[in-house]
Protein backbone atom coordinates (compact mmCIF):
# COMPACT_ATOMS: atom_id res chain seq x y z
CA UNK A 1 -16.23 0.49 24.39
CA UNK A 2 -15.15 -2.83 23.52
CA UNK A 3 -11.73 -3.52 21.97
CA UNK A 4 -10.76 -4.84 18.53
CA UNK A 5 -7.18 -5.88 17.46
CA UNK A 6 -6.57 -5.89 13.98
CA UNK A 7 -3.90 -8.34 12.60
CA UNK A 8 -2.31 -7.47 9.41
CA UNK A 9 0.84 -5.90 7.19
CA UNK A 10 1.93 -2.69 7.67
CA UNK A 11 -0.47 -0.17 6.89
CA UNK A 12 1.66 1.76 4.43
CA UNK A 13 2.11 -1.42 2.32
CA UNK A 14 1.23 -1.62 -1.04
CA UNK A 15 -1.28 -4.77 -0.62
CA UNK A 16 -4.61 -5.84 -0.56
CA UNK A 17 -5.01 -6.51 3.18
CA UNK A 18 -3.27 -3.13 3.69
CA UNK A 19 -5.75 -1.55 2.00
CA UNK A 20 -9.00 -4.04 3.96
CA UNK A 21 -7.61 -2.50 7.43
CA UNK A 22 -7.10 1.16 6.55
CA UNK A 23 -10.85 1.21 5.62
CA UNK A 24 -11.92 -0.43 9.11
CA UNK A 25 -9.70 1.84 10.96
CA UNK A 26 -11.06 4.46 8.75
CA UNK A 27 -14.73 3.63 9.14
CA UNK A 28 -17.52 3.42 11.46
CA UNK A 29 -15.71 0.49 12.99
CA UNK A 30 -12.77 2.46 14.74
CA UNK A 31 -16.16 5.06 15.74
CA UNK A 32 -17.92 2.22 17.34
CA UNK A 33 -15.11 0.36 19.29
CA UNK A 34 -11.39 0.68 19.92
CA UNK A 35 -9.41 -0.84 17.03
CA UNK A 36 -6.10 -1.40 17.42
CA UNK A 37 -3.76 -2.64 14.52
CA UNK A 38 -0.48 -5.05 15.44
CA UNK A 39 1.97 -5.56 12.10
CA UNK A 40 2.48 -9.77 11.12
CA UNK A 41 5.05 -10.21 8.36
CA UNK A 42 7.41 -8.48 6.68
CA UNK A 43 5.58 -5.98 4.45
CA UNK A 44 6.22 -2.28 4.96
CA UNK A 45 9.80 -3.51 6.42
CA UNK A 46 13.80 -3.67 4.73
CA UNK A 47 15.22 -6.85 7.18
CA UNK A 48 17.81 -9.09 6.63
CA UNK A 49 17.50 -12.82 7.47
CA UNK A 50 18.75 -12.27 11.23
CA UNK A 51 16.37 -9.55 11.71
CA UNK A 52 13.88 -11.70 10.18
CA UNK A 53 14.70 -14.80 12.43
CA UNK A 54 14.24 -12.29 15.44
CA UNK A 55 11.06 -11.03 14.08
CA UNK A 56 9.32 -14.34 14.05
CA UNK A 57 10.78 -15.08 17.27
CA UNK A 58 9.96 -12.03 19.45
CA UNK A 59 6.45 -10.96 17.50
CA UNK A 60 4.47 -13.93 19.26
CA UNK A 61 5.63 -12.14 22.45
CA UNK A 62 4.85 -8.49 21.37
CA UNK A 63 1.53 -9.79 20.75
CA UNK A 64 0.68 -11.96 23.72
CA UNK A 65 2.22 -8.63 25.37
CA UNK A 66 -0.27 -6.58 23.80
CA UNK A 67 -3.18 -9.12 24.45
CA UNK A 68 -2.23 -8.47 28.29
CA UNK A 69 -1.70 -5.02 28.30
CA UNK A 70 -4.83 -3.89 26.80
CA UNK A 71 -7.13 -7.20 26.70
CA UNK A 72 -9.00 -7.02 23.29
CA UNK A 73 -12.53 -8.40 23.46
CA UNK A 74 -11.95 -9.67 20.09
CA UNK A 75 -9.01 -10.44 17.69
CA UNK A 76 -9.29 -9.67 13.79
CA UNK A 77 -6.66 -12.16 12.16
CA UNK A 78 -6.02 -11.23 8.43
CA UNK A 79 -4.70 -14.09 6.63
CA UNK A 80 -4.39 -16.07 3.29
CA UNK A 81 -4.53 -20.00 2.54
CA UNK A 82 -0.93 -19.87 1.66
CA UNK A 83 1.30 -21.72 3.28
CA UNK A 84 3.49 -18.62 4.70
CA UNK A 85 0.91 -16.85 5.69
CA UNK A 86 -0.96 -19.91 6.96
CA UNK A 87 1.65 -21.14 9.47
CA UNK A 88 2.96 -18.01 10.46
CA UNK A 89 -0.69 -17.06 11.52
CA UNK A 90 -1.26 -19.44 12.66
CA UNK A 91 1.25 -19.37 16.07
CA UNK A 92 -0.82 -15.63 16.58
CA UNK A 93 -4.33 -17.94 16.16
CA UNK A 94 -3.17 -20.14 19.03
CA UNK A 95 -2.38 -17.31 21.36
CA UNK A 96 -5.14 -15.70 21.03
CA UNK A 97 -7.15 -18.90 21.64
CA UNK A 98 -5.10 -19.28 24.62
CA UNK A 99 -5.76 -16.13 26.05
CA UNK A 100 -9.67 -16.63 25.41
CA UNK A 101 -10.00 -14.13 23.10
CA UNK A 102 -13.01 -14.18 20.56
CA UNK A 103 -11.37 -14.59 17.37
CA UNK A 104 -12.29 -13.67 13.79
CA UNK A 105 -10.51 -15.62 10.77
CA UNK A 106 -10.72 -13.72 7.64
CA UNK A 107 -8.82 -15.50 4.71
CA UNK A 108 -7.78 -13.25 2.04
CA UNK A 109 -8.01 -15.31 -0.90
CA UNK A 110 -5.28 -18.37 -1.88
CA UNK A 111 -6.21 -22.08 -1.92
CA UNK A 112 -9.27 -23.58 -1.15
CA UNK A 113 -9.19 -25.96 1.74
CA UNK A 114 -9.41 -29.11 -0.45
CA UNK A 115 -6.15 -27.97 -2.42
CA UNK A 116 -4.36 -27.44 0.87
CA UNK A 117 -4.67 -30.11 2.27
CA UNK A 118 -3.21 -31.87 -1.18
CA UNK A 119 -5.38 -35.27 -0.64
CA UNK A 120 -3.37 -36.15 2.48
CA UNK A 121 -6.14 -37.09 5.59
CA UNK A 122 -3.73 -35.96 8.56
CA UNK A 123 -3.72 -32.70 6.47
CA UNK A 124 -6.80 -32.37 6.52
CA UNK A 125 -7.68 -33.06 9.52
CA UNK A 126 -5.22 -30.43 10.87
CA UNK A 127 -6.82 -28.01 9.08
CA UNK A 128 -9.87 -28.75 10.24
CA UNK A 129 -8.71 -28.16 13.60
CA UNK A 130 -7.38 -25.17 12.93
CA UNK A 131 -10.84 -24.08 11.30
CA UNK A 132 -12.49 -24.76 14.28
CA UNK A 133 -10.58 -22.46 16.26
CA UNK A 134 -12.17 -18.93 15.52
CA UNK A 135 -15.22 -17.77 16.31
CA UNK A 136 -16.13 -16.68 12.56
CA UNK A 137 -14.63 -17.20 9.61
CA UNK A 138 -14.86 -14.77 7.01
CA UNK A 139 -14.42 -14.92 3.23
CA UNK A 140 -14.31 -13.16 0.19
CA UNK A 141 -16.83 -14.64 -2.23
CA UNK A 142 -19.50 -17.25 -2.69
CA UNK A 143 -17.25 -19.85 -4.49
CA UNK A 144 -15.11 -19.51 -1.08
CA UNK A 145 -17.78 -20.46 1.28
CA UNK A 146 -19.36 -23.37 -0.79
CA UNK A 147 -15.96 -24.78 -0.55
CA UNK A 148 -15.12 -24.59 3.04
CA UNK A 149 -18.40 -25.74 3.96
CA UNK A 150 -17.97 -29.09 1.97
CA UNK A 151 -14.54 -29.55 3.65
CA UNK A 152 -15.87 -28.76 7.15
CA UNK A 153 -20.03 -28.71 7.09
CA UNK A 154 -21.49 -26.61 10.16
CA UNK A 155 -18.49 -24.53 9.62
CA UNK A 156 -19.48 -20.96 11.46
CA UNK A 157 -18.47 -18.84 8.12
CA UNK A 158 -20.01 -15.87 6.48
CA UNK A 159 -19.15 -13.99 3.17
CA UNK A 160 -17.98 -10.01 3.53
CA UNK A 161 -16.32 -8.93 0.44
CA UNK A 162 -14.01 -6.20 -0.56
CA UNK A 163 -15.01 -2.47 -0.73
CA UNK A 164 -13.59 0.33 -2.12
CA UNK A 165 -13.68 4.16 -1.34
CA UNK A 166 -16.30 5.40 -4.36
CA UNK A 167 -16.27 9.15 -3.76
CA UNK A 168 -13.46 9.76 -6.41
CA UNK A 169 -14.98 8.28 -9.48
CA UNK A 170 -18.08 10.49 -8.94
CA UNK A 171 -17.30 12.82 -11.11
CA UNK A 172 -16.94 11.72 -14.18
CA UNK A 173 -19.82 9.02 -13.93
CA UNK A 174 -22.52 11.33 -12.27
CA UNK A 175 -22.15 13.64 -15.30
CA UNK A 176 -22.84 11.20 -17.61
CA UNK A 177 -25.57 9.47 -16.31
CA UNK A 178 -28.19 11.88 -17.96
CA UNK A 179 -26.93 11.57 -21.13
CA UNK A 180 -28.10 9.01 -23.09
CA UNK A 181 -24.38 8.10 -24.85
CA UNK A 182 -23.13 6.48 -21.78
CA UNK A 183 -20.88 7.87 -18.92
CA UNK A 184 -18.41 9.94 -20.98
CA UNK A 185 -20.11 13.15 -21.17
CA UNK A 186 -17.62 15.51 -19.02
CA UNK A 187 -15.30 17.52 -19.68
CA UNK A 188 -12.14 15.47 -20.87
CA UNK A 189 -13.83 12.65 -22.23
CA UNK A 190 -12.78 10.93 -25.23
CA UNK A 191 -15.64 9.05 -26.58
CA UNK A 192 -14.33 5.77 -27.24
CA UNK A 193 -16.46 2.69 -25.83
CA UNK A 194 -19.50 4.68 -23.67
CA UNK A 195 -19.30 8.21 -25.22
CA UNK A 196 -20.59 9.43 -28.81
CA UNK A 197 -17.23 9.10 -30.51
CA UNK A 198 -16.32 8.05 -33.91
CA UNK A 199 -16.80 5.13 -35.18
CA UNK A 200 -12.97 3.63 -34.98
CA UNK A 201 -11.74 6.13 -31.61
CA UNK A 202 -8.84 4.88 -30.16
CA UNK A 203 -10.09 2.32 -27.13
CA UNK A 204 -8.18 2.98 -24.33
CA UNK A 205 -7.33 -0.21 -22.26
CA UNK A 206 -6.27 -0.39 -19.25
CA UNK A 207 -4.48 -3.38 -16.74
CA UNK A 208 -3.27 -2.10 -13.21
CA UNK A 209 -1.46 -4.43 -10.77
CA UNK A 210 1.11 -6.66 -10.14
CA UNK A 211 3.01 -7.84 -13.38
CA UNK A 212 2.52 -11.48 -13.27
CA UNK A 213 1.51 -14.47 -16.09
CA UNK A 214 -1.46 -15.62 -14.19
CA UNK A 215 -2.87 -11.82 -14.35
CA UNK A 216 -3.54 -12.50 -17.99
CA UNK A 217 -0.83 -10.08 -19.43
CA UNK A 218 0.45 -12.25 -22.20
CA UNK A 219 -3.38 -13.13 -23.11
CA UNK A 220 -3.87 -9.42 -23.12
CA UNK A 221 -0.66 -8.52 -25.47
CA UNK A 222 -1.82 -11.13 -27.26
CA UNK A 223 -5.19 -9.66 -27.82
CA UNK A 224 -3.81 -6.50 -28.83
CA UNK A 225 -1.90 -7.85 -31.50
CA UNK A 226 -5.00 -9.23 -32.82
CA UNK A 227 -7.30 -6.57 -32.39
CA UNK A 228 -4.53 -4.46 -34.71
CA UNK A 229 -4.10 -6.58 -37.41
CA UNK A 230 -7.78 -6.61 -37.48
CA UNK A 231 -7.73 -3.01 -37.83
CA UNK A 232 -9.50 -1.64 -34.22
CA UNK A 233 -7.32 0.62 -33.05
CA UNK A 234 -6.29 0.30 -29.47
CA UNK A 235 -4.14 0.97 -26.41
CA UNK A 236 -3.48 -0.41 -23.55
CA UNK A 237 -1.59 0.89 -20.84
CA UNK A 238 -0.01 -1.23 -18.03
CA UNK A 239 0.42 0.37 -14.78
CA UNK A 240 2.70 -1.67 -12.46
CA UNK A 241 5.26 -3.73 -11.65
CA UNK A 242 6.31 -7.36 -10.93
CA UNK A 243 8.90 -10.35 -11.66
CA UNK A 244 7.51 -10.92 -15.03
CA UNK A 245 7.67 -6.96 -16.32
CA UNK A 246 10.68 -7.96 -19.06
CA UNK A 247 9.34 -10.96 -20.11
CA UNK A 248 5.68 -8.66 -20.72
CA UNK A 249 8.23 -5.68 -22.54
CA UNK A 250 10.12 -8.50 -24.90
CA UNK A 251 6.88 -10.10 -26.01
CA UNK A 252 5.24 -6.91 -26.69
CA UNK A 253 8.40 -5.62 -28.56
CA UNK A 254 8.24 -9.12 -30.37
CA UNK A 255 4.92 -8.59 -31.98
CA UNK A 256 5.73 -4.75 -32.62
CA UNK A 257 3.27 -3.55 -30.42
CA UNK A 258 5.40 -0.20 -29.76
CA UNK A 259 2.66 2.57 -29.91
CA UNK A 260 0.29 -0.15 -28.72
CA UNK A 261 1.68 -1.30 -25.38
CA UNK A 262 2.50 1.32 -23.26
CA UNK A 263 4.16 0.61 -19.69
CA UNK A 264 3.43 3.18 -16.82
CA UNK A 265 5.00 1.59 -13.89
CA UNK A 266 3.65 1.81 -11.18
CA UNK A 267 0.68 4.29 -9.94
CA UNK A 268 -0.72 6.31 -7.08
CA UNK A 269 -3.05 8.42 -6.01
CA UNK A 270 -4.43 11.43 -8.52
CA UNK A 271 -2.20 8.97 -11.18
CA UNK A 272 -4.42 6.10 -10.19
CA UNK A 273 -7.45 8.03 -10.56
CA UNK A 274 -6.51 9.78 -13.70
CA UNK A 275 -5.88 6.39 -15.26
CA UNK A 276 -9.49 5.07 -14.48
CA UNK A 277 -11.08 8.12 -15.30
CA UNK A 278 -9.62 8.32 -18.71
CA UNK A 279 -9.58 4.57 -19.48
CA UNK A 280 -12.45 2.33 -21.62
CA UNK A 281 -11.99 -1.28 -20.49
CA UNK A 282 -10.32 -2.96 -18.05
CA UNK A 283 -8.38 -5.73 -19.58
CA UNK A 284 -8.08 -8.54 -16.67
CA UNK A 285 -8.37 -11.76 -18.08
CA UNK A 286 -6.80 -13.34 -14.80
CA UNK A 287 -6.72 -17.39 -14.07
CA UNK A 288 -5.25 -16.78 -11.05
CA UNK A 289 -7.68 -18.10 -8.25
CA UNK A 290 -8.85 -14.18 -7.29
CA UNK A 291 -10.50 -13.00 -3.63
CA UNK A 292 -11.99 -9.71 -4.79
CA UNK A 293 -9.53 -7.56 -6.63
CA UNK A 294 -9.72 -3.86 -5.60
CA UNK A 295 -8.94 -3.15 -9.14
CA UNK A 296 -11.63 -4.47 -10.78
CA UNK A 297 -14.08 -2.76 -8.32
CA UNK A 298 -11.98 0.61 -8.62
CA UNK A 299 -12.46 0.36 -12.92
CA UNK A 300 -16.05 -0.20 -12.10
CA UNK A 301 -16.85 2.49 -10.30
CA UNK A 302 -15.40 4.66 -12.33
CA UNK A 303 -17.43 3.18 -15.55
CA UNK A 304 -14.44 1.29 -17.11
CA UNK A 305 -16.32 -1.90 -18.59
CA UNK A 306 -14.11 -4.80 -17.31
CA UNK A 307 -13.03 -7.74 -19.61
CA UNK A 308 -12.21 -10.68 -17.12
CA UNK A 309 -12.80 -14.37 -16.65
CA UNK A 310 -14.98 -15.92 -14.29
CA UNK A 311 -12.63 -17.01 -11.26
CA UNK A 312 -12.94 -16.68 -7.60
CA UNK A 313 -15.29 -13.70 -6.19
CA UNK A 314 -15.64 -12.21 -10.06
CA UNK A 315 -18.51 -13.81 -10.50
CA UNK A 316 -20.26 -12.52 -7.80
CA UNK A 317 -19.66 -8.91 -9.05
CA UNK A 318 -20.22 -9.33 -13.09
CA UNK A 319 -22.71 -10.97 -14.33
CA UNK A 320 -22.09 -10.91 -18.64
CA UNK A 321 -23.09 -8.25 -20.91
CA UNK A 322 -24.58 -6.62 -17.40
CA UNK A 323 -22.00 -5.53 -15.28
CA UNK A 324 -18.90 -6.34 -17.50
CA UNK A 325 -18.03 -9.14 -19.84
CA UNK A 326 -16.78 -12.53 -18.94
CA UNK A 327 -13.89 -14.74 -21.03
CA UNK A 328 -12.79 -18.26 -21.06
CA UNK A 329 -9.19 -18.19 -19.49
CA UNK A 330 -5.96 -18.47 -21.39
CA UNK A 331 -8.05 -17.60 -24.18
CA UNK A 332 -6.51 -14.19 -26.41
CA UNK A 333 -9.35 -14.79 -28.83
CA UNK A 334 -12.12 -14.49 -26.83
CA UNK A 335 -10.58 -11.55 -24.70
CA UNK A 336 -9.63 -9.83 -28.25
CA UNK A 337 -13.07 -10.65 -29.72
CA UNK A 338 -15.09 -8.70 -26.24
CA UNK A 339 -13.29 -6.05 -26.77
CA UNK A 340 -14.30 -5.47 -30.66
CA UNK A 341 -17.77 -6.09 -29.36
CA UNK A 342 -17.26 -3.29 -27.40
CA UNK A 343 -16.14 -1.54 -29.71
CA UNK A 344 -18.66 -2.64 -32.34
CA UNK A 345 -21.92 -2.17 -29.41
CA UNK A 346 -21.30 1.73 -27.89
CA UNK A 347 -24.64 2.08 -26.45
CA UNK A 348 -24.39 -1.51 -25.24
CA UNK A 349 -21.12 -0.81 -23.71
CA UNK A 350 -22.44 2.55 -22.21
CA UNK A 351 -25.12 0.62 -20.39
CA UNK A 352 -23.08 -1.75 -19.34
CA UNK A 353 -20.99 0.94 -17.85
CA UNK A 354 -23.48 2.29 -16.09
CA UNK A 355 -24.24 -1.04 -14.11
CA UNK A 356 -20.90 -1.65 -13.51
CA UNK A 357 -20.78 1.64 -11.45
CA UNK A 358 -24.00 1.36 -9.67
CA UNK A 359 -23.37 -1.99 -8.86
CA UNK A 360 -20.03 -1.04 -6.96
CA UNK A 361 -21.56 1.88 -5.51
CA UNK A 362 -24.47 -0.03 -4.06
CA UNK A 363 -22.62 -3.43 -3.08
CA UNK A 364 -19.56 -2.62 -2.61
CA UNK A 365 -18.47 0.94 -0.72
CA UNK A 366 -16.62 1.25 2.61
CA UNK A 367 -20.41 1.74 4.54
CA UNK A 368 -21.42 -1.52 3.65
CA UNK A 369 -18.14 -2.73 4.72
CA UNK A 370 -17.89 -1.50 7.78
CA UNK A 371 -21.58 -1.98 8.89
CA UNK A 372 -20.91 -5.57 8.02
CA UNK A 373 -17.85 -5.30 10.54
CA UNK A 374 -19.93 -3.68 13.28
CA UNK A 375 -22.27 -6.12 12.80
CA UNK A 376 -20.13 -9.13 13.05
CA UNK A 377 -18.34 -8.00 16.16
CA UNK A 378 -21.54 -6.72 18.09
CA UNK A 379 -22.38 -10.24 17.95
CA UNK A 380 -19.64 -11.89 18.71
């Protein structure tokens, strides 16, 4: 059985790549060959700045250690075109290249090579060195992979996106599906965008994840406000937290969006699930440059129509008025104006549900994931 050593944050961290290597050590992977997992940075840890300084000092050893001790066929780096993440990987990249490991390179998301390397040529070149180092290279979305073969053509890359663990959502969407009103028939359903409600039901809007600007949040209060003095009734609750939570509170305050705007702090768990299950529309009008956001696949699967903007791997999932709808960033209008379309359209919206779930379900469980994983290192 060959051997697989997973690089990555804790794996009781609240993050994305947390989340990526619980489902491979979950999967058919950790069935098929011995995966180990060894912790880079500081998530999942309290330190202070000496005990960082001796982290990032003794972890090369623990992990040229480990490379020794139990010789891994393959290493699995986890890592994001940010410049932490970037350099500190990259010290791991080089000893695993020493040791003649096979190496897989999978960037979470963050810059595109052309933005890293800021115009400069030695940049660039340097990070074209470092590209050619691993074996693979694997992305998140289409977007991704058109870029990093312009920057380094022949590039050995391939695109495996996010999944997410579907089982949960399945009740509430398999009892709608035979009912023509959308996916809202169960018990505890409240009608509003993609069951047989009332005309003006309260649409129930949902955001969940970190509390930061480039998330959309002000665009969303924003929308809110609008969609109330237009007279659609609406909530939207934010479930969360972040550095910008009090500026997000004061603006909502501002435009006296008190029954409006709820906060939740943050969820997990049956919370989580609740929150999907009894939500309308995801309200994500992000312009931050996005991997795959396990959010917007979770609100999908459960039949939450998602309201976002076409940035990084979205576009790969939605395609408009099909899987979800798509808005201009920085835009409240247009994000306020989708979701009274929703509201205006129910059967629309119902359908659109409907995709939105199968198309997770099909594209985008943990199966496909990890067969995609298998795949990869079988070959390598």
């Amino acid at each position: 059985m060959r051997t697989i050593l997973l690089l990555g944050p804790d794996l009781n961290a609240v993050s994305g790549i947390s989340t990526h290597l619980n489902q491979l050590l979950g999967s058919e992977v950790a069935r098929r060959f011995r995966a180990l997992h060894f912790q880079v940075g500081s998530e999942g840890r309290t330190e202070s700045r000496a005990a960082k300084l001796w982290r990032a000092l003794v972890s090369p050893l623990q992990l040229l250690w480990l490379l020794l001790r139990h010789r891994p066929e393959i290493v699995h780096i986890n890592t994001a075109m940010e410049p932490k993440a970037f350099w500190r990987d990259l010290v791991y990249l080089l000893i695993a290249r020493a040791c003649g490991r096979r190496i897989v390179y999978q960037v979470h998301g963050g810059m595109l090579p052309e933005e890293f390397a800021r115009g400069s040529a030695l940049r660039a070149r340097f990070l074209r060195w470092v590209l050619g180092m691993p074996d693979l290279v694997v992305l998140l979305a289409q977007v991704e992979l058109r870029a990093y073969r312009a920057f380094m053509p022949g590039l050995p890359a391939v695109v495996i996106a996010n999944a997410i663990d579907t089982g949960w959502a399945g009740v509430r969407a398999d009892a709608g599906d035979d009912d023509g009103a959308g996916t809202r028939a169960d018990a505890g359903a409240h009608g509003a965008v993609t069951g047989a409600g009332r005309a003006r039901d309260v649409l129930r809007l949902v955001y969940l994840g970190r509390l930061v600007a480039v998330k959309g949040l002000f665009e969303s209060i924003e929308a809110v406000a609008l969609l109330r003095d237009a007279g659609i009734p609406v909530r939207l609750e934010i479930a969360g937290n972040g550095p910008d939570e009090a500026d997000l509170r004061a603006r909502a305050a501002a435009l006296g969006l008190h029954d409006e705007v709820v906060f939740r702090g943050a969820v997990f768990g049956a919370d989580k699930e609740r929150l999907w299950l009894q939500a309308d529309v995801l309200v994500f009008p992000t312009y931050h440059r996005e991997g795959l956001p396990y959010a917007l696949l979770e609100a999908m699967a459960a039949g939450v129509v998602p309201v976002t903007c076409p940035v990084g791997a979205i576009p790969d999932v939605i395609e408009d008025r099909r899987d979800g709808l798509l808005v201009p960033p920085r835009d409240p209008a247009a994000v306020a104006a989708a979701i009274r379309w929703l509201a205006d359209h129910r059967q629309a919206a119902g359908a659109i549900a409907r995709a939105a779930r199968q198309r997770v379900g099909r594209d985008y469980c943990v199966e496909r994931l990890a067969a995609d994983f298998c795949g990869v290192y079988s070959r390598l």
